[in-house]
Protein backbone atom coordinates (compact mmCIF):
# COMPACT_ATOMS: atom_id res chain seq x y z
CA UNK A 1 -87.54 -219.32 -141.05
CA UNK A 2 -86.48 -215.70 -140.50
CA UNK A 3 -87.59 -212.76 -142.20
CA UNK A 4 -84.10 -212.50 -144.08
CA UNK A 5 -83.68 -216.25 -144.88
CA UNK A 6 -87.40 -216.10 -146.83
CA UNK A 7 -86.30 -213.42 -148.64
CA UNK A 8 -83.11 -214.67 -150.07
CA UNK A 9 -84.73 -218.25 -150.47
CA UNK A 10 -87.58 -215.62 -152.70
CA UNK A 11 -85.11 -214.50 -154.84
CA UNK A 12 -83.60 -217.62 -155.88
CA UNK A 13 -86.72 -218.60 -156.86
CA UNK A 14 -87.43 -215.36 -158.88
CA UNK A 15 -84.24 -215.87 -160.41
CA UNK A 16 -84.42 -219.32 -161.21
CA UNK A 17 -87.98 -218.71 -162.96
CA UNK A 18 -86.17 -215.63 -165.05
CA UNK A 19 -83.65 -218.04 -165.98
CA UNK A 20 -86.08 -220.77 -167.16
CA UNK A 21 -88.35 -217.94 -168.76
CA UNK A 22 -84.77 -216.56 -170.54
CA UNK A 23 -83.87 -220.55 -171.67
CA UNK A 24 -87.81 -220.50 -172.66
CA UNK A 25 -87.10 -217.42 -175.01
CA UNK A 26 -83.87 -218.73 -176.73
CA UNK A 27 -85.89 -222.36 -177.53
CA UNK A 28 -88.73 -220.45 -178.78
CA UNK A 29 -86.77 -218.37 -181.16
CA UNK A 30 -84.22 -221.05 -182.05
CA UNK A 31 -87.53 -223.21 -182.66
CA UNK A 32 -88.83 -220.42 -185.24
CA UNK A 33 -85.27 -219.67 -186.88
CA UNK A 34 -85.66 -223.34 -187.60
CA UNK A 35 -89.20 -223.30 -188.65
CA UNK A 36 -88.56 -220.65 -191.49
CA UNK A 37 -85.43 -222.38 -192.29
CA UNK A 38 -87.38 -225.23 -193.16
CA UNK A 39 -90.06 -223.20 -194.56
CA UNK A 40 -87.56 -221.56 -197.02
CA UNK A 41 -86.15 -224.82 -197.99
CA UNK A 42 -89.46 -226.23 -198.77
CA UNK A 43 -90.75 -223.05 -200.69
CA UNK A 44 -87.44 -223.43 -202.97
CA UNK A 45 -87.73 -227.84 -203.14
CA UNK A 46 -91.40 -227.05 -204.33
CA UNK A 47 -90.84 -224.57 -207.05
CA UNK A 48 -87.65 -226.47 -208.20
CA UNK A 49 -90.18 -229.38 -208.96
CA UNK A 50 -93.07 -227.38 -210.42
CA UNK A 51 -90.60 -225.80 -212.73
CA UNK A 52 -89.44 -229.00 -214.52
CA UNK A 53 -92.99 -230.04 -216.10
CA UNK A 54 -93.14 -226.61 -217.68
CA UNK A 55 -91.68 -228.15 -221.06
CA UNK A 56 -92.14 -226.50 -224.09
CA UNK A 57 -90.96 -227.19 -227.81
CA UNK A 58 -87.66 -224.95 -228.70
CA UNK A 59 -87.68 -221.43 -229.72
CA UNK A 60 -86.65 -220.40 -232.85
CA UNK A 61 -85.65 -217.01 -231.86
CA UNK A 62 -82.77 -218.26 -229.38
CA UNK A 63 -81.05 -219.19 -232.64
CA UNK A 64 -77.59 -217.68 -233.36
CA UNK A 65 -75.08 -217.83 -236.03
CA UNK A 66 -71.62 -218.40 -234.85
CA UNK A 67 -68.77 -220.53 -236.59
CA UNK A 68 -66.89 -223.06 -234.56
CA UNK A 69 -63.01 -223.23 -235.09
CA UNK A 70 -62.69 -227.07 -234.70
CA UNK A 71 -58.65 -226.57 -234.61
CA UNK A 72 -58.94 -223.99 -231.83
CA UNK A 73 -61.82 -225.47 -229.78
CA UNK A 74 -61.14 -226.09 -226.03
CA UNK A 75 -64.06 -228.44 -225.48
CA UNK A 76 -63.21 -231.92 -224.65
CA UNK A 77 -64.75 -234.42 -222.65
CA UNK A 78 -65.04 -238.44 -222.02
CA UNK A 79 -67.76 -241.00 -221.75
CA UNK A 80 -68.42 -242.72 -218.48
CA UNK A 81 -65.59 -245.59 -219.64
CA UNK A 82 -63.03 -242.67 -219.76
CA UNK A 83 -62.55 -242.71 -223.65
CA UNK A 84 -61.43 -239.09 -224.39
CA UNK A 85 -62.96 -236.94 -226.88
CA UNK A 86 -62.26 -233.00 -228.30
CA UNK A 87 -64.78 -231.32 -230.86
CA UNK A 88 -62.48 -231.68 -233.23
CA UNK A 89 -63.40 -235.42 -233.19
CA UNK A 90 -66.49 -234.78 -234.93
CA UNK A 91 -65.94 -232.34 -237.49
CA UNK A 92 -68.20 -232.48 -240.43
CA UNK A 93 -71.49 -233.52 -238.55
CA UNK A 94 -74.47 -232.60 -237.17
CA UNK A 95 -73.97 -231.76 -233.08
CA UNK A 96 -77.11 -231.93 -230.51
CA UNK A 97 -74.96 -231.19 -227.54
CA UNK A 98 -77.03 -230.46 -224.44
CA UNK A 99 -75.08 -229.36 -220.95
CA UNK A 100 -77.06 -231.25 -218.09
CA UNK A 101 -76.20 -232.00 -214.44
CA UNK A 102 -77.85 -234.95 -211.77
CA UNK A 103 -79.12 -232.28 -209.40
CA UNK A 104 -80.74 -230.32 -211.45
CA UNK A 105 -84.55 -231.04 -211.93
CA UNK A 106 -85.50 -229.27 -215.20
CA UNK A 107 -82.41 -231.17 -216.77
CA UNK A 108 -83.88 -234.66 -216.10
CA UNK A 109 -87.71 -233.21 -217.09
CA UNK A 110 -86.65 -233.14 -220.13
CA UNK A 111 -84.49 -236.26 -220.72
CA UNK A 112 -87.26 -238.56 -221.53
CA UNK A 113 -87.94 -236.54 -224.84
CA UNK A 114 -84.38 -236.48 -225.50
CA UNK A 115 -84.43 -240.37 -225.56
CA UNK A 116 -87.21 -240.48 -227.96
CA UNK A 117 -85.34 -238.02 -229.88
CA UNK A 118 -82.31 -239.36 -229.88
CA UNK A 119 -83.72 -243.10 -230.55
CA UNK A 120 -84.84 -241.76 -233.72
CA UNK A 121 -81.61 -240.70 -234.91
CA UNK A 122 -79.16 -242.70 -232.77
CA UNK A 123 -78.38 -244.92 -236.26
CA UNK A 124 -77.37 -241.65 -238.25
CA UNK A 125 -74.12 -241.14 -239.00
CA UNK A 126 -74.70 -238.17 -240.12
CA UNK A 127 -75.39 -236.59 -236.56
CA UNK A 128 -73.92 -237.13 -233.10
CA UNK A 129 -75.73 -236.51 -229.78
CA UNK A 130 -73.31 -235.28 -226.79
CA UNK A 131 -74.72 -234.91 -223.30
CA UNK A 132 -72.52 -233.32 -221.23
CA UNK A 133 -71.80 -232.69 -217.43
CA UNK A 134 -69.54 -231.00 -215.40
CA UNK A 135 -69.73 -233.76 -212.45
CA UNK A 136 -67.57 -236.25 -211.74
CA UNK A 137 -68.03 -239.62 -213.54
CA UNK A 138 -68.47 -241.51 -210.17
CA UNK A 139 -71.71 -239.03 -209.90
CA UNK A 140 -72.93 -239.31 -212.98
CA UNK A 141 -72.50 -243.20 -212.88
CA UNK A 142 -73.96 -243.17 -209.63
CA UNK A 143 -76.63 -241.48 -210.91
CA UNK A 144 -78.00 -243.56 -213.68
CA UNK A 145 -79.97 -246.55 -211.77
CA UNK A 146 -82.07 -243.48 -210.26
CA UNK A 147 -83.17 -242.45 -214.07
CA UNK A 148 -83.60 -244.73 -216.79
CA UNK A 149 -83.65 -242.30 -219.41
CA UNK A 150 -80.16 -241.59 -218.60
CA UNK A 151 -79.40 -245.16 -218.69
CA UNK A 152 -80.37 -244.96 -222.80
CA UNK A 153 -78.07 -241.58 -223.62
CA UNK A 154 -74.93 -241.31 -224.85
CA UNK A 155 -73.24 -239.27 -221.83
CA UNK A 156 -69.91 -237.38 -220.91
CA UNK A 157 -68.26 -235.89 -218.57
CA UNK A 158 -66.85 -232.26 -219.68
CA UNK A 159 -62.68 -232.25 -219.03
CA UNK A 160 -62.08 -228.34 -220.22
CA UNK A 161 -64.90 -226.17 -221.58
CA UNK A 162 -65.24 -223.89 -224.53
CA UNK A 163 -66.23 -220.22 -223.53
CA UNK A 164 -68.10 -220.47 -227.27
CA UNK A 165 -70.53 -222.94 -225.20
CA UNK A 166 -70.86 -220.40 -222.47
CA UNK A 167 -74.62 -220.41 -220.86
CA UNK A 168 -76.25 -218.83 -217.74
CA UNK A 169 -77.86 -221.66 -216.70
CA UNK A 170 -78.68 -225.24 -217.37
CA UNK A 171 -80.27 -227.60 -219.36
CA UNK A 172 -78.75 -225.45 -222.53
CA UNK A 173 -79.10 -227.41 -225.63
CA UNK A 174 -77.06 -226.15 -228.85
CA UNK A 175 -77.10 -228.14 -232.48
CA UNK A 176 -74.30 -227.33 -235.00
CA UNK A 177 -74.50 -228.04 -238.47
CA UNK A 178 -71.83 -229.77 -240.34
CA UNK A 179 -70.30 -226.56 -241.19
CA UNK A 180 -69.57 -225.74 -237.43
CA UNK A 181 -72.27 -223.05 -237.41
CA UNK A 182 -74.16 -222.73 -234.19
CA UNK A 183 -77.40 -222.48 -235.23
CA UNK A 184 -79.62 -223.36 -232.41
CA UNK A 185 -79.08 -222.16 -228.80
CA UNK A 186 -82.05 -223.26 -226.05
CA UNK A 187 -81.99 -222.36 -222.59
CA UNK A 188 -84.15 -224.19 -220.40
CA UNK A 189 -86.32 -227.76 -220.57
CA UNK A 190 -87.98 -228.57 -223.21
CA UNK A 191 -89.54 -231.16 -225.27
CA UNK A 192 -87.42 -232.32 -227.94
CA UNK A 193 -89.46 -235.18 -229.21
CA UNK A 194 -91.56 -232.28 -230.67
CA UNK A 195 -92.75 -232.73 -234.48
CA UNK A 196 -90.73 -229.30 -234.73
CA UNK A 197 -88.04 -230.27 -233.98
CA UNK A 198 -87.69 -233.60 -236.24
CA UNK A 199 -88.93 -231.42 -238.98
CA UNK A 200 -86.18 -229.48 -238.64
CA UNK A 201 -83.47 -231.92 -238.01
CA UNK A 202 -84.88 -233.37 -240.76
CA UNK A 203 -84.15 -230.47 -243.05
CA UNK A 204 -80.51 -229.60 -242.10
CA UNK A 205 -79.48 -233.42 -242.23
């Protein structure tokens, strides 16, 4: 082989083993992008879940004092047969309305105390229990063989809002007394099979 033939066949090589080493390079990086991708993702998944057992009983000082105009009242929703409902419906009672969703984690923490709760006043006719979502009924439907505290709720999916019922975040959990007056508004799980809270049902009833 001549002199000028080795040294082009030499720089193919070289070349060819700068390409592989560049290819090498992207993988790597692409490989690590991926990894803390991943990483992130598992971070968030794992302090989703260690945020739902974190239930406490409600705070009294997240109470407020605001008047519902039933007339005026945007809020209406329908169960998961597609009976409609507005607020307005259920003017004169006691409201434990609580704003949930399937995907989120504290919501469903917390809906095993709700059953309890709501099991010991589900025969009162003096107080209705409204769980509401924003979802889809097909989800929320969907949903229920996963959870079987669901399964034992009285659920609805929201049609139009109420700004009154505004919240930045969910699970948010209001009760209004027969005169309309918001008078408890908790953000966040907790567990409302409390002695607490009976005792205070109990006394606004």
């Amino acid at each position: 082989m001549s002199r000028k033939n080795l040294y082009i066949v030499i720089g193919l090589m070289v070349g060819h083993l700068s390409y592989l080493s560049y290819e090498q390079y992207n993988l790597n990086k692409e490989l690590e992008e991926w990894k803390g991708y991943y990483k992130s993702v598992a971070i968030s998944y794992v302090q989703e879940i260690m945020e739902a057992p974190e239930l406490k009983a409600p705070i009294a000082e997240e109470m407020s004092t605001t008047l519902i105009d039933f007339d005026a009242n945007l809020l209406q929703f329908e169960d998961l047969e597609g009976a409609q409902f507005s607020l307005r419906d259920f003017r004169g009672k006691t409201l434990f309305i609580n704003y949930w969703a399937t995907w989120c984690n504290p919501c469903l923490a917390e809906m095993p105390s709700m059953v309890e709760l709501y099991n010991q006043y589900k025969d009162d006719k003096n107080i209705v229990f409204l769980y509401l979502s924003k979802e889809d009924r097909s989800t929320i439907i969907d949903y229920i063989p996963k959870d079987e505290a669901l399964a034992q709720l009285p659920l609805y999916k929201i049609i139009t809002d109420d700004e009154l019922f505004s919240t930045r975040g969910i699970p948010t959990t209001f009760i209004v007394d027969a005169s309309g007056e918001i008078i408890v508004k908790d953000i966040g799980s907790a567990t409302w099979n409390d002695q607490s809270v009976i005792d205070y049902l109990n006394n606004i009833l």
